[in-house]
C-alpha atoms as a PDB file:
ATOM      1  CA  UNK A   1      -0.086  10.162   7.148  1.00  0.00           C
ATOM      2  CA  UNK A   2      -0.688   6.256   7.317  1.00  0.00           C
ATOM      3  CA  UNK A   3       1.121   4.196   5.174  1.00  0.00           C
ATOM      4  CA  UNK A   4       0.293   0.832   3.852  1.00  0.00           C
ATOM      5  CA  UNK A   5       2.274  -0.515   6.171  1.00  0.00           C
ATOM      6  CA  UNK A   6       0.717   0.838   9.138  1.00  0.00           C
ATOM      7  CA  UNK A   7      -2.698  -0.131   7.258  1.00  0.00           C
ATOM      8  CA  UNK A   8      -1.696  -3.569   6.593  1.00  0.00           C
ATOM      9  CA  UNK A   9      -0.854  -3.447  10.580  1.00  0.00           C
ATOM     10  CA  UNK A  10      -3.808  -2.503  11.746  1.00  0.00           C
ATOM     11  CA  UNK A  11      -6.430  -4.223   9.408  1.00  0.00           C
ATOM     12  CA  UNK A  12      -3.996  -6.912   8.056  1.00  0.00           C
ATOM     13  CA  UNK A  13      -7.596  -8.983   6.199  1.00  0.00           C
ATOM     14  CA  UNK A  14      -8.880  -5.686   4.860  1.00  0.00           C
ATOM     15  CA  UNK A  15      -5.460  -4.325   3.453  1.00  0.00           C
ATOM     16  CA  UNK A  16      -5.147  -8.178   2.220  1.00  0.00           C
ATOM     17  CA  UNK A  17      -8.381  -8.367  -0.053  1.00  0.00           C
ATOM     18  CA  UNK A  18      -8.108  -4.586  -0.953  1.00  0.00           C
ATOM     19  CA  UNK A  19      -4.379  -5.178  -2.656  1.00  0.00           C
ATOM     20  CA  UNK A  20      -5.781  -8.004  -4.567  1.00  0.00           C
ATOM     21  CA  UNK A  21      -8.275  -5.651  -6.328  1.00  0.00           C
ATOM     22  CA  UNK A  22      -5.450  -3.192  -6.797  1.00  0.00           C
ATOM     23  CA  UNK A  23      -3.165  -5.812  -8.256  1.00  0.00           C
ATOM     24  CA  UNK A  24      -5.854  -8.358  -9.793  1.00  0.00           C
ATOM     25  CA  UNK A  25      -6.159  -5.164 -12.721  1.00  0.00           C
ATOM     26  CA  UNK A  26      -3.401  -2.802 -14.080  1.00  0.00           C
ATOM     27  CA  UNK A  27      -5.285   0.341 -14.478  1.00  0.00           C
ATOM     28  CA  UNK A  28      -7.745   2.457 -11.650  1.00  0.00           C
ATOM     29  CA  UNK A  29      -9.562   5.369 -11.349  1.00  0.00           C
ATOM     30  CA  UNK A  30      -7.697   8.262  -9.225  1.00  0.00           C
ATOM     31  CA  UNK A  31      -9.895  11.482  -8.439  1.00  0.00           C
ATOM     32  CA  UNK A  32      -8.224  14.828  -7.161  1.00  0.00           C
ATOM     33  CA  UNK A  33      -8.650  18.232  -6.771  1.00  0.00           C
ATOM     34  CA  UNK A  34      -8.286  20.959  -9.804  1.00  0.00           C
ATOM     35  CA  UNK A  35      -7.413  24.394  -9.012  1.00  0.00           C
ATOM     36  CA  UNK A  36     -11.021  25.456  -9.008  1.00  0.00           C
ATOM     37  CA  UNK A  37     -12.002  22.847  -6.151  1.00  0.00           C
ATOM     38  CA  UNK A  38     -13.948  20.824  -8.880  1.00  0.00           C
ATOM     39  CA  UNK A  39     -12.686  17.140  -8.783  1.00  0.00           C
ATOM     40  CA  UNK A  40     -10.820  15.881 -11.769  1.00  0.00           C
ATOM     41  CA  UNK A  41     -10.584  11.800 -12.576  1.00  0.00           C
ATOM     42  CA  UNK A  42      -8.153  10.182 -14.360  1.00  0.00           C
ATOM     43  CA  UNK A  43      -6.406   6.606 -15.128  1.00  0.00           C
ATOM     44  CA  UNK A  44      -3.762   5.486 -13.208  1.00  0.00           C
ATOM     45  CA  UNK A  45      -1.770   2.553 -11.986  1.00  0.00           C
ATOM     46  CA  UNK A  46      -0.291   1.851  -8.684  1.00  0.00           C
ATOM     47  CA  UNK A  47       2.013  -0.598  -6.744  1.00  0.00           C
ATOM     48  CA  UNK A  48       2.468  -1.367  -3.424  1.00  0.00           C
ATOM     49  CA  UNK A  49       6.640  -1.526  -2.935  1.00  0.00           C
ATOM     50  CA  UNK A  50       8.289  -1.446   0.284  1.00  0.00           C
ATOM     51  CA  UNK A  51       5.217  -0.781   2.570  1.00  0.00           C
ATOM     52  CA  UNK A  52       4.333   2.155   0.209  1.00  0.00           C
ATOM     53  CA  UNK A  53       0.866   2.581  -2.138  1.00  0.00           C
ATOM     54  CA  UNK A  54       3.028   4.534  -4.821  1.00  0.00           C
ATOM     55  CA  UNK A  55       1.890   6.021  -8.082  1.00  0.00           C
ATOM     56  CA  UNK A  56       3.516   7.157 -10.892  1.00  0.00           C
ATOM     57  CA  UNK A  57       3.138  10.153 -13.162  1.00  0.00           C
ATOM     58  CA  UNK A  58       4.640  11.727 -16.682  1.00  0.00           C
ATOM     59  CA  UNK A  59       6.003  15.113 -15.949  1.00  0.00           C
ATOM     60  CA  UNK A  60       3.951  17.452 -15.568  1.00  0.00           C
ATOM     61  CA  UNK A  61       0.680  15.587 -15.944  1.00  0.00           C
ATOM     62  CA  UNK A  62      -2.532  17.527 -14.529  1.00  0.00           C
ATOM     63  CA  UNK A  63      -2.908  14.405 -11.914  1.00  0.00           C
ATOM     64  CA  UNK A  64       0.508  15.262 -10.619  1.00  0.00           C
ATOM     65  CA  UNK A  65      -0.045  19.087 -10.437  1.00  0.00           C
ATOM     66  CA  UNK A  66      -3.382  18.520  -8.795  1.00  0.00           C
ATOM     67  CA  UNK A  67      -1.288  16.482  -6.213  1.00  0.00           C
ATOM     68  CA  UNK A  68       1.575  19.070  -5.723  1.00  0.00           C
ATOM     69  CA  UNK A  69      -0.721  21.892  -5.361  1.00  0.00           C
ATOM     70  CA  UNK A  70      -3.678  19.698  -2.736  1.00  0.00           C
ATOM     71  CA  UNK A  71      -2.604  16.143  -2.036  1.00  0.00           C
ATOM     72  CA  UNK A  72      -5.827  14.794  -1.468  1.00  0.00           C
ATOM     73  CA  UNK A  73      -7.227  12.166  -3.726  1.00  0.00           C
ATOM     74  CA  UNK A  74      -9.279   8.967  -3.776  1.00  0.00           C
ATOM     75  CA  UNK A  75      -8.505   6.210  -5.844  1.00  0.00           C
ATOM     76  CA  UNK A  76     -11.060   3.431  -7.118  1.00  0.00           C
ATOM     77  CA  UNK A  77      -9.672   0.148  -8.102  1.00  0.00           C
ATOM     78  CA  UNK A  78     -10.780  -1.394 -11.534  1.00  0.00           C
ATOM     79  CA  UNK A  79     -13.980  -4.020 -10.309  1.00  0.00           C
ATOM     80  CA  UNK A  80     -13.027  -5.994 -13.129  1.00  0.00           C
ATOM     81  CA  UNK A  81     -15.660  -6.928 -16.399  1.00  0.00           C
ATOM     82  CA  UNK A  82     -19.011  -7.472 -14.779  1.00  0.00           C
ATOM     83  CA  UNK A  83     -18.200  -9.220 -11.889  1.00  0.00           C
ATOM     84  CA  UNK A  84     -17.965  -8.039  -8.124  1.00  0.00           C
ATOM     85  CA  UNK A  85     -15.638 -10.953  -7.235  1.00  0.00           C
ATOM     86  CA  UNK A  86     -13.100  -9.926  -4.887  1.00  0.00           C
ATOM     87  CA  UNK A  87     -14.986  -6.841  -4.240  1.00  0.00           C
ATOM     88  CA  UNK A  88     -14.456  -3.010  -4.816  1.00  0.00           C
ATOM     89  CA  UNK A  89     -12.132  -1.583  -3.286  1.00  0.00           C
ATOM     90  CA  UNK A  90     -11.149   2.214  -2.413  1.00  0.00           C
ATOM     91  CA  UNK A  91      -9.022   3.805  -0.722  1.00  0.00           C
ATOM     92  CA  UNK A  92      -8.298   7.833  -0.144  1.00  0.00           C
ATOM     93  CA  UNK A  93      -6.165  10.361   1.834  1.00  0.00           C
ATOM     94  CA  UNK A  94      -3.326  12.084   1.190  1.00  0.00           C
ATOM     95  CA  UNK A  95      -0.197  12.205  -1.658  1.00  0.00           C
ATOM     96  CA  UNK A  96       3.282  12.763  -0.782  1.00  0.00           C
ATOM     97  CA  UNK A  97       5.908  13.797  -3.730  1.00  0.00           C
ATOM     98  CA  UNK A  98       9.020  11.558  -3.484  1.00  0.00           C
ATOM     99  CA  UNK A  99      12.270  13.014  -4.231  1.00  0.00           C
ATOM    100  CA  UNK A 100      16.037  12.158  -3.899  1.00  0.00           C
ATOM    101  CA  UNK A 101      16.747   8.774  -2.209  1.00  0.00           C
ATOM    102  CA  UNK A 102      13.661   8.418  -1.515  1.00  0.00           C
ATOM    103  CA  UNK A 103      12.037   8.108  -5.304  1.00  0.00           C
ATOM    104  CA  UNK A 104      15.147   6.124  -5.802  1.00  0.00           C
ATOM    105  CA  UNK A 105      14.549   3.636  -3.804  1.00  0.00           C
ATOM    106  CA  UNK A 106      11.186   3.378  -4.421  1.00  0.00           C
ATOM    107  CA  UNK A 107      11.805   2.980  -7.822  1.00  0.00           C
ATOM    108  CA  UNK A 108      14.740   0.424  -7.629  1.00  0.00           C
ATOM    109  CA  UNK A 109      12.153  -1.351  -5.860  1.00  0.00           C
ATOM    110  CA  UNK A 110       9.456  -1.308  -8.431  1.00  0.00           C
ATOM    111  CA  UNK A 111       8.340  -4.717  -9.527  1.00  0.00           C
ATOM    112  CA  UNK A 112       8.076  -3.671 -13.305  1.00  0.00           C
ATOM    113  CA  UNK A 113      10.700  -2.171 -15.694  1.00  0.00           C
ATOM    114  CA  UNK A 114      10.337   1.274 -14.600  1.00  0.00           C
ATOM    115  CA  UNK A 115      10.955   4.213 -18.258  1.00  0.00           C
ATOM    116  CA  UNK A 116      13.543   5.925 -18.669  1.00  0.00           C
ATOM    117  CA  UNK A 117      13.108   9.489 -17.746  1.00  0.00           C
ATOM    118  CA  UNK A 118      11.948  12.054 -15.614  1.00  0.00           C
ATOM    119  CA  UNK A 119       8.882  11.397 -13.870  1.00  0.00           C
ATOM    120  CA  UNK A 120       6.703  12.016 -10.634  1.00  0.00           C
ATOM    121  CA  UNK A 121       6.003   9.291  -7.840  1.00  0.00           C
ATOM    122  CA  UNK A 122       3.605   9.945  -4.957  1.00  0.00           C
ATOM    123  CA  UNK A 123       3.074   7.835  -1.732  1.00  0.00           C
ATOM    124  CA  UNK A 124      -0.339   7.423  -1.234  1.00  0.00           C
ATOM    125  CA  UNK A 125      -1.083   8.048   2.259  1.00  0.00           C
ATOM    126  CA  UNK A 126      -4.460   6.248   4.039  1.00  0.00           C
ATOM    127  CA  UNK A 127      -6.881   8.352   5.671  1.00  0.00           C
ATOM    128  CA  UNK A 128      -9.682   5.579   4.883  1.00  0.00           C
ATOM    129  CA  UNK A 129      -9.764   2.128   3.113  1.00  0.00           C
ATOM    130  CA  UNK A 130     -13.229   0.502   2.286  1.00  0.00           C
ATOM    131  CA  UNK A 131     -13.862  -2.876   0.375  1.00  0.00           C
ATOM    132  CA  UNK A 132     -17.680  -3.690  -1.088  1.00  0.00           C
ATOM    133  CA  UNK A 133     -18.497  -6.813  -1.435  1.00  0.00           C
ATOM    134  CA  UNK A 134     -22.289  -9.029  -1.988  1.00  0.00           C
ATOM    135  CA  UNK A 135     -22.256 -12.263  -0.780  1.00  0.00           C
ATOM    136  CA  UNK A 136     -25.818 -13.663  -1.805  1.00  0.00           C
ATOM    137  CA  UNK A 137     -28.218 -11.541  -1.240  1.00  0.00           C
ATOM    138  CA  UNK A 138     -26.406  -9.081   1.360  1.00  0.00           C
ATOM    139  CA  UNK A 139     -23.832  -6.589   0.522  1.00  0.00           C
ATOM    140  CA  UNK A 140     -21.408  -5.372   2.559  1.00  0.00           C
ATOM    141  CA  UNK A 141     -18.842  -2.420   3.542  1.00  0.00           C
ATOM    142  CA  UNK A 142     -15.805  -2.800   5.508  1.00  0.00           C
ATOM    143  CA  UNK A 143     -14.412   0.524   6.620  1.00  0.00           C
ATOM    144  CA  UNK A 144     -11.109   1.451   7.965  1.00  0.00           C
ATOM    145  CA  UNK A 145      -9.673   4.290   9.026  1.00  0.00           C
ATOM    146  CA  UNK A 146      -6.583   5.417  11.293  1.00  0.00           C
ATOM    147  CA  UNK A 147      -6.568   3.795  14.695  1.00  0.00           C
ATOM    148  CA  UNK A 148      -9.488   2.142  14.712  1.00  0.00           C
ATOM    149  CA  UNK A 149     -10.868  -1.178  14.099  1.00  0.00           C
ATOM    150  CA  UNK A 150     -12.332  -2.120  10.674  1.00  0.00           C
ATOM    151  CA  UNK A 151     -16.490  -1.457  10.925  1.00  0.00           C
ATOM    152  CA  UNK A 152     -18.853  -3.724   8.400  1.00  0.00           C
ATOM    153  CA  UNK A 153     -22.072  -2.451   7.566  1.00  0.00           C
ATOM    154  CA  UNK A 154     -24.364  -4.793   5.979  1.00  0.00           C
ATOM    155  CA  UNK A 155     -26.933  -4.106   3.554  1.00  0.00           C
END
């Protein structure tokens, strides 16, 4: 699993303009996997804290079983009210339950009052990042993935 980290690491522009999108709106679009293989969407937020995309989720939520039972997802960041400015940004892989320490930390960490409570956090693990953006008349898509250098495609 690559973490944000290791993103920001190897594609330090791309992970730069795509966690702007993710913080430049509070709420996203996270898809997963429901029991029956269909895909499921739902609202989310997430934070980047301590080299970790994290998300959070009530007990129990069907987001957070998807993720327990297949950790894959994709997650869409908000592209803001009628504007591409910044650009879109996605980002999909793999989620990893915290527990223990390691939720702890994560969550002393948080940069928002965190509620009281029990409640699931994931690390969002990066098996591809990708940023739209139109410039003029051109649009274009940066992709990155594990290892290798960020590839544009223009359009």
């Amino acid at each position: 699993m690559t973490t944000w980290d290791e993103f920001s690491e190897q594609a330090p522009d791309l992970a730069k303009a795509i966690a702007a999108r993710l913080q430049a709106h509070k709420h996203h679009v996270l898809a997963t996997v429901r029991r029956d293989g269909s895909p499921r969407v739902s609202g989310t937020e997430v934070e980047i804290v301590g080299g970790r995309l994290v998300l959070g989720s009530m007990p129990g939520a069907r987001k957070a079983r998807d993720l327990q039972r297949d950790p894959r997802y994709a997650l869409h960041s908000n592209p803001g009210h009628h504007s591409m400015t910044g650009g879109d940004a996605k980002v999909a892989g793999r989620a990893r339950e915290l527990h223990d320490e390691e939720k702890a930390a994560v969550l002393a960490a948080y940069p928002e009052e965190v509620p009281p409570g029990p409640m699931h956090v994931f690390e969002l693990g990066l098996a591809e990042a990708v940023l739209t953006s139109v410039d003029g008349e051109h649009l274009y898509v940066d992709l990155w993935r594990p290892g290798a250098a960020v590839e544009r495609f223009t359009r």
